[in-house]
PDB file of N, CA and C in Angstrom:
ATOM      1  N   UNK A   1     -45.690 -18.382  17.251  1.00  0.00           N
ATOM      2  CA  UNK A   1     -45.178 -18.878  16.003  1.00  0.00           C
ATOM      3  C   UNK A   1     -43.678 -18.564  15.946  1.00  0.00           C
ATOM      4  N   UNK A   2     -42.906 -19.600  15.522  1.00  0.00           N
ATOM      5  CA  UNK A   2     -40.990 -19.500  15.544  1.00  0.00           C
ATOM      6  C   UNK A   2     -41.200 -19.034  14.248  1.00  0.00           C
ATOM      7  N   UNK A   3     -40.440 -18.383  14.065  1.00  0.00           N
ATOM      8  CA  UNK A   3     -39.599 -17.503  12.641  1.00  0.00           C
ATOM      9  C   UNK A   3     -38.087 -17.930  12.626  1.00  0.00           C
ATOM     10  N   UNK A   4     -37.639 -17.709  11.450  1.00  0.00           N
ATOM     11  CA  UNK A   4     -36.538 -18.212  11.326  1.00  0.00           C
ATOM     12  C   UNK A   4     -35.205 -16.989  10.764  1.00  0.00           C
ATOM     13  N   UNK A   5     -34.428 -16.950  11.200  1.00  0.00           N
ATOM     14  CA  UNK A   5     -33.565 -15.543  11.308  1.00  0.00           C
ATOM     15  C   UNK A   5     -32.488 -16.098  10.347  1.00  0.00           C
ATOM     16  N   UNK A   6     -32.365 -15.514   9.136  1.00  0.00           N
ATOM     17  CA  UNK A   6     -30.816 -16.309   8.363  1.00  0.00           C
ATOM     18  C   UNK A   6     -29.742 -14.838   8.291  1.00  0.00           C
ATOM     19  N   UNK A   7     -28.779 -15.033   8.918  1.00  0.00           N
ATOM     20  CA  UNK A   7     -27.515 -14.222   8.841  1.00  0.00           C
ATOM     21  C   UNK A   7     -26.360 -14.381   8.151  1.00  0.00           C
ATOM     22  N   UNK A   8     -26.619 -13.462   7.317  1.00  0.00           N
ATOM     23  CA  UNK A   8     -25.091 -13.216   6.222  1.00  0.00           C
ATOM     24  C   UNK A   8     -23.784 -12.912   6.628  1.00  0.00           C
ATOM     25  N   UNK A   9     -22.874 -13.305   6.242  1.00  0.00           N
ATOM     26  CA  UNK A   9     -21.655 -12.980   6.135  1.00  0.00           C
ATOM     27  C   UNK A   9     -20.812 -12.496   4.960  1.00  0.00           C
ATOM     28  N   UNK A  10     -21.450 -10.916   5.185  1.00  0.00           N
ATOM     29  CA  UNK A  10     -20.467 -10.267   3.809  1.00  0.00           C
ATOM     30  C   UNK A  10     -19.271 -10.153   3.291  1.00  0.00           C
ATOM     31  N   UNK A  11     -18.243 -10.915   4.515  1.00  0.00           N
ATOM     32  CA  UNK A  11     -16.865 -11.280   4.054  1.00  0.00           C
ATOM     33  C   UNK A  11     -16.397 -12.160   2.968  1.00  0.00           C
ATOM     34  N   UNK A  12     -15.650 -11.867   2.316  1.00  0.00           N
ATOM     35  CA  UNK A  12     -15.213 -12.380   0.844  1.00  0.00           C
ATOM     36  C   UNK A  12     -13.887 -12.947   1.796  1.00  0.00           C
ATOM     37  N   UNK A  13     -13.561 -14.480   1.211  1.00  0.00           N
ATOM     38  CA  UNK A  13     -12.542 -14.889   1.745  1.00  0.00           C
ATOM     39  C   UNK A  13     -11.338 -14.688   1.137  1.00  0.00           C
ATOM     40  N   UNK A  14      -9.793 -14.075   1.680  1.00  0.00           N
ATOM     41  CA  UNK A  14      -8.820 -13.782   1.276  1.00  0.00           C
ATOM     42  C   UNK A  14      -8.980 -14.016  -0.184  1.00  0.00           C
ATOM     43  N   UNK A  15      -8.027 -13.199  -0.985  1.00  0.00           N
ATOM     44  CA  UNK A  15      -7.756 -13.720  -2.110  1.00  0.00           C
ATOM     45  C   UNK A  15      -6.241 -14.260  -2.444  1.00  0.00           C
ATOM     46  N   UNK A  16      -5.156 -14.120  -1.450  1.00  0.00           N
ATOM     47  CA  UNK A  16      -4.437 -14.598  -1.384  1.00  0.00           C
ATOM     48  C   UNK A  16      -3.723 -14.872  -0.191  1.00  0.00           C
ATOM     49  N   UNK A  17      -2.671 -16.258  -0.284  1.00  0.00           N
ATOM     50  CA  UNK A  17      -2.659 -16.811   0.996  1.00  0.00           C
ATOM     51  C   UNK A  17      -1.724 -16.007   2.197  1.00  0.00           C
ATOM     52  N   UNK A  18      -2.017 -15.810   3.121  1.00  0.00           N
ATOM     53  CA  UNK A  18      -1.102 -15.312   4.381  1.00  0.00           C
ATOM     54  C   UNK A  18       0.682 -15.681   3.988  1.00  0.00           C
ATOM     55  N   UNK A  19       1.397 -14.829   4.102  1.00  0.00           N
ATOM     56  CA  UNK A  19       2.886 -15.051   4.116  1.00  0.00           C
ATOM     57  C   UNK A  19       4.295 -14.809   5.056  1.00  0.00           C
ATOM     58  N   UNK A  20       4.811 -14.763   5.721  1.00  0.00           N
ATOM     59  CA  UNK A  20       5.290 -13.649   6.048  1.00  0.00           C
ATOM     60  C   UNK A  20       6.326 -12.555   5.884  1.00  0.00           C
ATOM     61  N   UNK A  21       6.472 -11.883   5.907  1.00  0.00           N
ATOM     62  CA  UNK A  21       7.237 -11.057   5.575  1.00  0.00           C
ATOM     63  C   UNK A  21       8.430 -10.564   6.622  1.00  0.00           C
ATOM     64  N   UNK A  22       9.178  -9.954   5.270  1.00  0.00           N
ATOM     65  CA  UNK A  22      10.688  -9.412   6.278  1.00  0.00           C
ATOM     66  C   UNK A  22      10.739  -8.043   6.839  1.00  0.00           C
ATOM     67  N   UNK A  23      11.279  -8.254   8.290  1.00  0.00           N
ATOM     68  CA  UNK A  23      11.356  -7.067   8.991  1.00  0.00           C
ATOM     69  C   UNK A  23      12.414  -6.287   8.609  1.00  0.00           C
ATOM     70  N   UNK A  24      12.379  -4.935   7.977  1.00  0.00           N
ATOM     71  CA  UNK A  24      13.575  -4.123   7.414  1.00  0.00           C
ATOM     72  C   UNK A  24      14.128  -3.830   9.443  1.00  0.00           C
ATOM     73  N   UNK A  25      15.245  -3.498   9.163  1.00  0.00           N
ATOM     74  CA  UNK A  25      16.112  -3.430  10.194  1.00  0.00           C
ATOM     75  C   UNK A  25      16.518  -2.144  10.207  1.00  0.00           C
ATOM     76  N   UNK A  26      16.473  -1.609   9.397  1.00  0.00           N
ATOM     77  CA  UNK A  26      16.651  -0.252   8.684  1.00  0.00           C
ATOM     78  C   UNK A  26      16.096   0.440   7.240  1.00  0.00           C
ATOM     79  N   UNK A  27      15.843   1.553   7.177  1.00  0.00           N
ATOM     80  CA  UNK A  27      14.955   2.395   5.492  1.00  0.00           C
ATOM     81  C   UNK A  27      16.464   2.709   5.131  1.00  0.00           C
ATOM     82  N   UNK A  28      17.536   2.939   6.008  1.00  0.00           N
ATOM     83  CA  UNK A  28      18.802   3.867   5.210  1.00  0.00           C
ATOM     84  C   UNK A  28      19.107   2.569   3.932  1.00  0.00           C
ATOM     85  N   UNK A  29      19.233   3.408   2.568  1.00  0.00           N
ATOM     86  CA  UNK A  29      19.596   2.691   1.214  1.00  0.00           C
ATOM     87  C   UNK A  29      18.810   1.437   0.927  1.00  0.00           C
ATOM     88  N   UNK A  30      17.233   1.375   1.533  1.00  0.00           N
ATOM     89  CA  UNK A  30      16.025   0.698   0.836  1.00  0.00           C
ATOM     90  C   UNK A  30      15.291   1.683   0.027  1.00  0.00           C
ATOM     91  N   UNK A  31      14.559   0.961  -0.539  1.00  0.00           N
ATOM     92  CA  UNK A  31      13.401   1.700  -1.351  1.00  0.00           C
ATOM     93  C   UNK A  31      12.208   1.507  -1.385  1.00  0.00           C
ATOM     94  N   UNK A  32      11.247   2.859  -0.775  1.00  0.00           N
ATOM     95  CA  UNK A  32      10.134   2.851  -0.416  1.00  0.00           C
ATOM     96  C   UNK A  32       9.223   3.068  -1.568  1.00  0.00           C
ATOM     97  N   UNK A  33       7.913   2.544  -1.545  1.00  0.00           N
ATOM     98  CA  UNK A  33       7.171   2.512  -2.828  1.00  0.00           C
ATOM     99  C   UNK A  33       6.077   3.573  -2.055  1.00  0.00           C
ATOM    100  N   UNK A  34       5.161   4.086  -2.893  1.00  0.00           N
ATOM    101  CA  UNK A  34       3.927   4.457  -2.354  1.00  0.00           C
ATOM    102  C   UNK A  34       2.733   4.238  -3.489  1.00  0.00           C
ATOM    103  N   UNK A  35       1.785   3.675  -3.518  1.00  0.00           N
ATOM    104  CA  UNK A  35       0.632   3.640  -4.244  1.00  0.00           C
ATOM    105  C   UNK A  35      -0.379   4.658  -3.398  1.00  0.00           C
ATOM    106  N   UNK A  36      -0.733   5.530  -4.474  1.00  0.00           N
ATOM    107  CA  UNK A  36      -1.548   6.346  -4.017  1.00  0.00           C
ATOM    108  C   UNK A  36      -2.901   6.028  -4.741  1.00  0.00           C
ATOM    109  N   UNK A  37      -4.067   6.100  -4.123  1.00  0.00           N
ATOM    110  CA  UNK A  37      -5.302   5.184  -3.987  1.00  0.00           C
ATOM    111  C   UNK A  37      -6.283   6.111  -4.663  1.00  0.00           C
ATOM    112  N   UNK A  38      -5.527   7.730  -4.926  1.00  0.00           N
ATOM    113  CA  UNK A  38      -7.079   9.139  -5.342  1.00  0.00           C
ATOM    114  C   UNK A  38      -7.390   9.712  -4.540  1.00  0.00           C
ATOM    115  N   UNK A  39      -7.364   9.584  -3.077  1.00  0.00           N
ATOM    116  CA  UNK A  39      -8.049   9.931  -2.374  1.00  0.00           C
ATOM    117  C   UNK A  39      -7.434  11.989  -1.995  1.00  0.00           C
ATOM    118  N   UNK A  40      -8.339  12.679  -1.688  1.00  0.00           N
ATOM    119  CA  UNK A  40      -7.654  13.850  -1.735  1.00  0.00           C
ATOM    120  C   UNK A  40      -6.277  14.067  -0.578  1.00  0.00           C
ATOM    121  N   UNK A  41      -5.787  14.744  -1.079  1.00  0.00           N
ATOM    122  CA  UNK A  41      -4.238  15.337  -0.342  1.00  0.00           C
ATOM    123  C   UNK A  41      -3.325  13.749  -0.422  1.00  0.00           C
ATOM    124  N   UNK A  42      -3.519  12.828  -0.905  1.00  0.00           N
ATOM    125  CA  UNK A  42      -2.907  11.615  -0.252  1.00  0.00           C
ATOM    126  C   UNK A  42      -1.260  12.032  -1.589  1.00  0.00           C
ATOM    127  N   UNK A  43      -1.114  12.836  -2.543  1.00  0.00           N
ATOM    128  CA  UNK A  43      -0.059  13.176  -2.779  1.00  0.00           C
ATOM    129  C   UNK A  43       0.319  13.845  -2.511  1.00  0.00           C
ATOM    130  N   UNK A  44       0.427  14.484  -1.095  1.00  0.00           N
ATOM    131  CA  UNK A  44       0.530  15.741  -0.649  1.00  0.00           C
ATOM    132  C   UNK A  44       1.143  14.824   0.824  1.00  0.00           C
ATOM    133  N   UNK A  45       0.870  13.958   1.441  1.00  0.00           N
ATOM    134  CA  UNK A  45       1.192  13.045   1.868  1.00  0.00           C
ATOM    135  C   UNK A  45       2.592  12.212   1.783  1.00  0.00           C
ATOM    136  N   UNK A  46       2.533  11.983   0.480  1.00  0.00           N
ATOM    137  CA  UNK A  46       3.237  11.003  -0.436  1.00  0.00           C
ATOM    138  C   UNK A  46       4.713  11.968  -0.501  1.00  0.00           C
ATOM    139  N   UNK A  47       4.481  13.199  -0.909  1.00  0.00           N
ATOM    140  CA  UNK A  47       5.678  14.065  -0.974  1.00  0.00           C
ATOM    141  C   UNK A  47       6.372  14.965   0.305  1.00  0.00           C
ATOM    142  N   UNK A  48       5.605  14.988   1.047  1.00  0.00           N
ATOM    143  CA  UNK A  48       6.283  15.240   2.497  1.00  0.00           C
ATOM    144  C   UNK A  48       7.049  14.045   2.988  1.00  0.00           C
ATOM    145  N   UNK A  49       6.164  12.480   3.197  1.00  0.00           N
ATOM    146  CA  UNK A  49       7.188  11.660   3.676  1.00  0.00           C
ATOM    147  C   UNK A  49       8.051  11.243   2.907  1.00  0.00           C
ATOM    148  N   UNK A  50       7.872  11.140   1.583  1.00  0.00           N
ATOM    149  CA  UNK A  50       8.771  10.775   0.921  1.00  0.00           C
ATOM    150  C   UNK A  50      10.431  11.782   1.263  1.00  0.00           C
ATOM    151  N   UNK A  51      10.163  13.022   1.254  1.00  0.00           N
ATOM    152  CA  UNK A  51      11.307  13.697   1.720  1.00  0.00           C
ATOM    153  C   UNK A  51      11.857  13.110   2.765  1.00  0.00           C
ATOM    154  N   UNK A  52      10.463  13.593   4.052  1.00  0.00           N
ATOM    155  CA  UNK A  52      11.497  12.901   5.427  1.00  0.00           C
ATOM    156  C   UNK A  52      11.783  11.352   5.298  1.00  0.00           C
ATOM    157  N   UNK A  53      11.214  10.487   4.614  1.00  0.00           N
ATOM    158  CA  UNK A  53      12.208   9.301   4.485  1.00  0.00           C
ATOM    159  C   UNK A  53      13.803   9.442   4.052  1.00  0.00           C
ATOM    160  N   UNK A  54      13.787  10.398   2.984  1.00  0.00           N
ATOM    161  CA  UNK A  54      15.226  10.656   2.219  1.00  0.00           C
ATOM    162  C   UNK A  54      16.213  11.634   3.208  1.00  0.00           C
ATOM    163  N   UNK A  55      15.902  12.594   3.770  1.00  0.00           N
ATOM    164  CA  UNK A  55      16.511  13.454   4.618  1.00  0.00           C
ATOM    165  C   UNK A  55      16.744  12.678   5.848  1.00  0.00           C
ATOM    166  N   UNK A  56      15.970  12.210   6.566  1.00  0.00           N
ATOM    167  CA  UNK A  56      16.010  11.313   8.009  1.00  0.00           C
ATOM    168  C   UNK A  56      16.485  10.340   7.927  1.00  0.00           C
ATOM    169  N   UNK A  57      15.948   9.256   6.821  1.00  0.00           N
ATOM    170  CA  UNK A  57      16.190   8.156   7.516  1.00  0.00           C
ATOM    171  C   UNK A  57      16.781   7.276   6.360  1.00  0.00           C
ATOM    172  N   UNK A  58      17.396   8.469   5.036  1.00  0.00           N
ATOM    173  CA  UNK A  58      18.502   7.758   4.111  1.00  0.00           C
ATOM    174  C   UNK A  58      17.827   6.929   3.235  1.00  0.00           C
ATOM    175  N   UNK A  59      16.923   6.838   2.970  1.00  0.00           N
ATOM    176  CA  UNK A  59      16.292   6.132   2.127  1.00  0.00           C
ATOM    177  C   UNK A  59      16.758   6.479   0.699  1.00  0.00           C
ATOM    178  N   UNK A  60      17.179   5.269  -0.263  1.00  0.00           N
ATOM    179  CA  UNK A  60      17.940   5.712  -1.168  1.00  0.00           C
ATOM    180  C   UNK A  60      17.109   6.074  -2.514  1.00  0.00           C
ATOM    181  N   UNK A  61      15.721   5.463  -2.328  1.00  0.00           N
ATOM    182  CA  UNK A  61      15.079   5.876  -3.677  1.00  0.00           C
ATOM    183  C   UNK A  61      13.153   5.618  -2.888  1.00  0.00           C
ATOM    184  N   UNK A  62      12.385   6.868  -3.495  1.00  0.00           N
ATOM    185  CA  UNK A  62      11.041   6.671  -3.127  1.00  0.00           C
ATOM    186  C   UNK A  62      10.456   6.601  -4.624  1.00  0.00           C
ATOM    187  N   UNK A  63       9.552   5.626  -4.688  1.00  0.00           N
ATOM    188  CA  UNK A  63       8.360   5.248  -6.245  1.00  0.00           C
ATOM    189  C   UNK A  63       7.410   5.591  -5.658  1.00  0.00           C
ATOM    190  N   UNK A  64       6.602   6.127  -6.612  1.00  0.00           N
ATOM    191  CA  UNK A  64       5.257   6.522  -6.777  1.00  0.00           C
ATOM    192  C   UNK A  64       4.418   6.392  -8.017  1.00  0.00           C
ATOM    193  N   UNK A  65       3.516   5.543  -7.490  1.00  0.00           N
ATOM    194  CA  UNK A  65       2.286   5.236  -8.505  1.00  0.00           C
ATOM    195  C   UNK A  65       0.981   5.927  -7.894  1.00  0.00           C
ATOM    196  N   UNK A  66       0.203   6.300  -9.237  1.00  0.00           N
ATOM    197  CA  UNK A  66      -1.149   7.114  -8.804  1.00  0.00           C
ATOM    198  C   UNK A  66      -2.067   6.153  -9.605  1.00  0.00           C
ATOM    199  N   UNK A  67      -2.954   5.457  -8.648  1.00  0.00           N
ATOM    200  CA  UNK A  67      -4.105   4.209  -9.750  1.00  0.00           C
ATOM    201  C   UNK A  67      -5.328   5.302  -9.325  1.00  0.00           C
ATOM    202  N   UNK A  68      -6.246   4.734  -9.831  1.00  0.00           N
ATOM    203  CA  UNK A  68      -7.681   5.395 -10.144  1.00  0.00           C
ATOM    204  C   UNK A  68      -8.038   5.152  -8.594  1.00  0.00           C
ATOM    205  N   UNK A  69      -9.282   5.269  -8.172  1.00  0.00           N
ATOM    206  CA  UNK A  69      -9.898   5.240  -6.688  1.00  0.00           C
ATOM    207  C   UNK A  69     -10.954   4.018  -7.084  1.00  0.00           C
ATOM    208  N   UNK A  70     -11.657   3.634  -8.070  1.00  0.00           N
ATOM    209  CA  UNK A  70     -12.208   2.624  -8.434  1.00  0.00           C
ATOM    210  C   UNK A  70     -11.702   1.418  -9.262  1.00  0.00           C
ATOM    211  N   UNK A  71     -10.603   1.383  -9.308  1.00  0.00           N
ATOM    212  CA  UNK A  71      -9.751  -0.129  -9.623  1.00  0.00           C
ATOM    213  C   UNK A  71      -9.084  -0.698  -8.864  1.00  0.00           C
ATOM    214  N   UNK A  72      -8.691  -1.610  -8.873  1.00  0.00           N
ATOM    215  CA  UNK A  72      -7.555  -2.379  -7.823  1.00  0.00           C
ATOM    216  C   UNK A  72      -6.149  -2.069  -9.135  1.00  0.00           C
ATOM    217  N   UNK A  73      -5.016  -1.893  -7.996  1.00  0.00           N
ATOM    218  CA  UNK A  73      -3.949  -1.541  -8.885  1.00  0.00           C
ATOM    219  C   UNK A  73      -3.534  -2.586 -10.018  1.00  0.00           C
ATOM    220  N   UNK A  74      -3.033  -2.311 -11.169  1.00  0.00           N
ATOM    221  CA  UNK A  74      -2.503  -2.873 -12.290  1.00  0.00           C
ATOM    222  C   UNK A  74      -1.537  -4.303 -11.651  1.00  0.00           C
ATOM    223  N   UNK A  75      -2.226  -5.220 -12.067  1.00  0.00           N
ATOM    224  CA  UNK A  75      -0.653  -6.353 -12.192  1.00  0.00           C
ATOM    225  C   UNK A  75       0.397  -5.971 -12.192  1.00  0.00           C
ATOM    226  N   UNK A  76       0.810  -5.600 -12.968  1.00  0.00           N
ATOM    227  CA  UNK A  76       2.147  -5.068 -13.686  1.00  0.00           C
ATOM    228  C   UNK A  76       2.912  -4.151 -12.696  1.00  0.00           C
ATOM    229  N   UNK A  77       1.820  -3.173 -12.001  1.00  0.00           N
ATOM    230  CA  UNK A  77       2.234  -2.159 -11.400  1.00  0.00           C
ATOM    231  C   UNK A  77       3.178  -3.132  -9.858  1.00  0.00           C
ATOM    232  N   UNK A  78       1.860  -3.541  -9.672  1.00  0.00           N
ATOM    233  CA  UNK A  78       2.325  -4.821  -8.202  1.00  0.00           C
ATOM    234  C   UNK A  78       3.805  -5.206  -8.377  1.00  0.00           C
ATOM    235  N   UNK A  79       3.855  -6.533  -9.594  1.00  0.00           N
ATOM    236  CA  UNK A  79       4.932  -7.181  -9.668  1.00  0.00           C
ATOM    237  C   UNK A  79       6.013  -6.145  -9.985  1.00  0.00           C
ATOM    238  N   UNK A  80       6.077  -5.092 -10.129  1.00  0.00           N
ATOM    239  CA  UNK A  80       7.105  -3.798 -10.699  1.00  0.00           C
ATOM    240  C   UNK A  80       7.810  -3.466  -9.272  1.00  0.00           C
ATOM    241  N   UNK A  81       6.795  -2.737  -8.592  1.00  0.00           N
ATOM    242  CA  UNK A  81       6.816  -2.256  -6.864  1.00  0.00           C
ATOM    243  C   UNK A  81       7.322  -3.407  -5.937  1.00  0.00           C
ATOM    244  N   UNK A  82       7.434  -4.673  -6.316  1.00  0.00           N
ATOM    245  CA  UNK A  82       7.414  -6.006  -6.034  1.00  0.00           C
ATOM    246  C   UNK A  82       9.100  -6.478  -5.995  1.00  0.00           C
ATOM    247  N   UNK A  83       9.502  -5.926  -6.821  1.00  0.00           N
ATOM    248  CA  UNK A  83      10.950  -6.283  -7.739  1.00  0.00           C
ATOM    249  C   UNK A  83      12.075  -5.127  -6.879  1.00  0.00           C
ATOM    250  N   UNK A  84      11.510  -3.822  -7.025  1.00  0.00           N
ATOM    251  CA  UNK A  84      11.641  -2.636  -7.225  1.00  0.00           C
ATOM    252  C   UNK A  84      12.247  -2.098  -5.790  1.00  0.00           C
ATOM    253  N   UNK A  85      10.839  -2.185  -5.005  1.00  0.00           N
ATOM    254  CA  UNK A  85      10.906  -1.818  -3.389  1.00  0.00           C
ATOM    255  C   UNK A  85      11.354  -2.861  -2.282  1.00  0.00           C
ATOM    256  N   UNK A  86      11.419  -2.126  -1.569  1.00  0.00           N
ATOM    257  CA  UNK A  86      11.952  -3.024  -0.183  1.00  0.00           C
ATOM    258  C   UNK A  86      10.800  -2.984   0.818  1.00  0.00           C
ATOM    259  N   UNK A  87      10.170  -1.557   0.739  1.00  0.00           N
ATOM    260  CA  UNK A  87       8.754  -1.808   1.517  1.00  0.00           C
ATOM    261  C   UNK A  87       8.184  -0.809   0.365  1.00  0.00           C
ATOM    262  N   UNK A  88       6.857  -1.262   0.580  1.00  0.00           N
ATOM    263  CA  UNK A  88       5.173  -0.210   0.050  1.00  0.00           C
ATOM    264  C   UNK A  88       4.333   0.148   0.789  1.00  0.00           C
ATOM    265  N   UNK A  89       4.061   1.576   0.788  1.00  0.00           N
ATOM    266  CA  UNK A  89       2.780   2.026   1.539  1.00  0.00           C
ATOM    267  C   UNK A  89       1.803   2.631   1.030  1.00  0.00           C
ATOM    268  N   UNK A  90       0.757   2.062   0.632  1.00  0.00           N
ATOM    269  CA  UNK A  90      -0.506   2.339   0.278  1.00  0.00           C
ATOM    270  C   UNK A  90      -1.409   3.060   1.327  1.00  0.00           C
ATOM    271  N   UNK A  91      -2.532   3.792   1.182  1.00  0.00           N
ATOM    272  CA  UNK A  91      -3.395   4.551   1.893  1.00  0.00           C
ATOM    273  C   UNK A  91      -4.348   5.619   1.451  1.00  0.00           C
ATOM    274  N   UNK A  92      -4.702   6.205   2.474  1.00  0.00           N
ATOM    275  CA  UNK A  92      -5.509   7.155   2.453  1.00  0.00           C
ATOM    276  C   UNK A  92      -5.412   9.304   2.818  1.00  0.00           C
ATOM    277  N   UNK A  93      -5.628   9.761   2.069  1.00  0.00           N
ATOM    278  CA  UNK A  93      -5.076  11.217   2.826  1.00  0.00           C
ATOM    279  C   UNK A  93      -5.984  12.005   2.719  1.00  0.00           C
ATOM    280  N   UNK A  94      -7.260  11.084   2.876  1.00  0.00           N
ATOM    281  CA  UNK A  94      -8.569  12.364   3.508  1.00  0.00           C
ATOM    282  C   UNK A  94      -8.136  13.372   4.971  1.00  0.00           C
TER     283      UNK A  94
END
Protein backbone atom coordinates (compact mmCIF):
# COMPACT_ATOMS: atom_id res chain seq x y z
CA UNK A 1 0.00 0.00 0.00
CA UNK A 2 1.60 3.76 -1.19
CA UNK A 3 1.21 6.36 1.54
CA UNK A 4 1.57 9.68 0.87
CA UNK A 5 4.38 11.91 2.64
CA UNK A 6 3.39 15.89 2.68
CA UNK A 7 6.45 18.16 3.65
CA UNK A 8 6.35 21.54 5.18
CA UNK A 9 8.22 24.40 4.74
CA UNK A 10 8.47 26.45 7.89
CA UNK A 11 10.08 29.37 6.17
CA UNK A 12 8.16 32.62 6.26
CA UNK A 13 9.04 34.54 3.13
CA UNK A 14 11.20 37.77 3.56
CA UNK A 15 9.39 40.54 4.86
CA UNK A 16 11.25 42.94 3.11
CA UNK A 17 12.84 43.27 -0.21
CA UNK A 18 16.77 42.53 -0.67
CA UNK A 19 18.81 45.94 -1.12
CA UNK A 20 22.11 46.73 -1.20
CA UNK A 21 24.01 48.37 0.89
CA UNK A 22 27.11 50.68 1.35
CA UNK A 23 30.48 49.51 2.11
CA UNK A 24 31.91 51.97 4.93
CA UNK A 25 35.55 52.44 3.84
CA UNK A 26 36.25 53.46 7.18
CA UNK A 27 34.33 53.62 11.22
CA UNK A 28 36.85 56.82 11.87
CA UNK A 29 33.89 59.81 12.40
CA UNK A 30 30.80 57.25 11.52
CA UNK A 31 28.33 56.22 13.87
CA UNK A 32 27.81 52.91 15.13
CA UNK A 33 24.37 51.84 16.47
CA UNK A 34 23.90 48.73 18.62
CA UNK A 35 20.43 47.14 19.38
CA UNK A 36 20.71 44.98 22.10
CA UNK A 37 18.20 41.97 21.81
CA UNK A 38 18.15 40.92 26.23
CA UNK A 39 20.10 38.39 25.84
CA UNK A 40 22.60 38.02 28.94
CA UNK A 41 26.09 39.93 28.96
CA UNK A 42 25.11 41.30 25.38
CA UNK A 43 25.56 44.93 27.28
CA UNK A 44 28.58 44.00 28.50
CA UNK A 45 29.45 43.37 24.91
CA UNK A 46 27.95 46.52 23.69
CA UNK A 47 30.29 48.57 26.13
CA UNK A 48 33.62 47.03 25.55
CA UNK A 49 33.26 47.43 21.71
CA UNK A 50 31.73 50.35 21.80
CA UNK A 51 35.01 51.74 23.52
CA UNK A 52 37.36 49.89 21.18
CA UNK A 53 35.39 51.32 18.28
CA UNK A 54 36.01 54.95 19.85
CA UNK A 55 39.70 54.43 21.02
CA UNK A 56 40.84 52.31 17.77
CA UNK A 57 39.11 53.00 15.17
CA UNK A 58 37.73 56.85 15.83
CA UNK A 59 34.40 56.28 15.69
CA UNK A 60 32.74 59.51 16.41
CA UNK A 61 29.53 58.54 18.21
CA UNK A 62 28.15 54.84 19.48
CA UNK A 63 23.86 54.49 20.11
CA UNK A 64 22.44 52.12 22.08
CA UNK A 65 19.04 50.75 22.29
CA UNK A 66 17.89 47.92 24.76
CA UNK A 67 14.29 46.27 23.20
CA UNK A 68 12.68 43.43 25.13
CA UNK A 69 13.88 39.69 23.95
CA UNK A 70 10.20 38.99 22.86
CA UNK A 71 9.37 41.92 20.46
CA UNK A 72 10.75 42.91 17.26
CA UNK A 73 12.30 46.41 17.74
CA UNK A 74 10.03 49.62 17.75
CA UNK A 75 9.46 51.39 14.27
CA UNK A 76 10.48 54.43 15.49
CA UNK A 77 13.50 52.97 17.04
CA UNK A 78 14.57 51.48 13.30
CA UNK A 79 13.81 54.66 11.34
CA UNK A 80 15.81 56.73 14.32
CA UNK A 81 19.10 54.22 14.08
CA UNK A 82 18.25 54.57 10.31
CA UNK A 83 18.78 58.46 10.09
CA UNK A 84 21.22 58.43 12.94
CA UNK A 85 23.93 55.61 12.15
CA UNK A 86 26.19 54.78 9.50
CA UNK A 87 26.27 51.09 10.48
CA UNK A 88 24.08 48.82 13.23
CA UNK A 89 24.91 45.82 15.04
CA UNK A 90 22.43 43.79 16.51
CA UNK A 91 23.07 40.31 18.34
CA UNK A 92 23.57 38.03 20.81
CA UNK A 93 25.96 37.83 24.14
CA UNK A 94 25.13 34.47 25.55
Amino acid sequence: MASTLTILDPIAPPQYAARALTVLDTLAGKTVGFIDNAKPNFQYLVDDLGELLVSQYKVAAVLKHRKSGQVPVDEAVLDDFEKRCDAVITGSGD
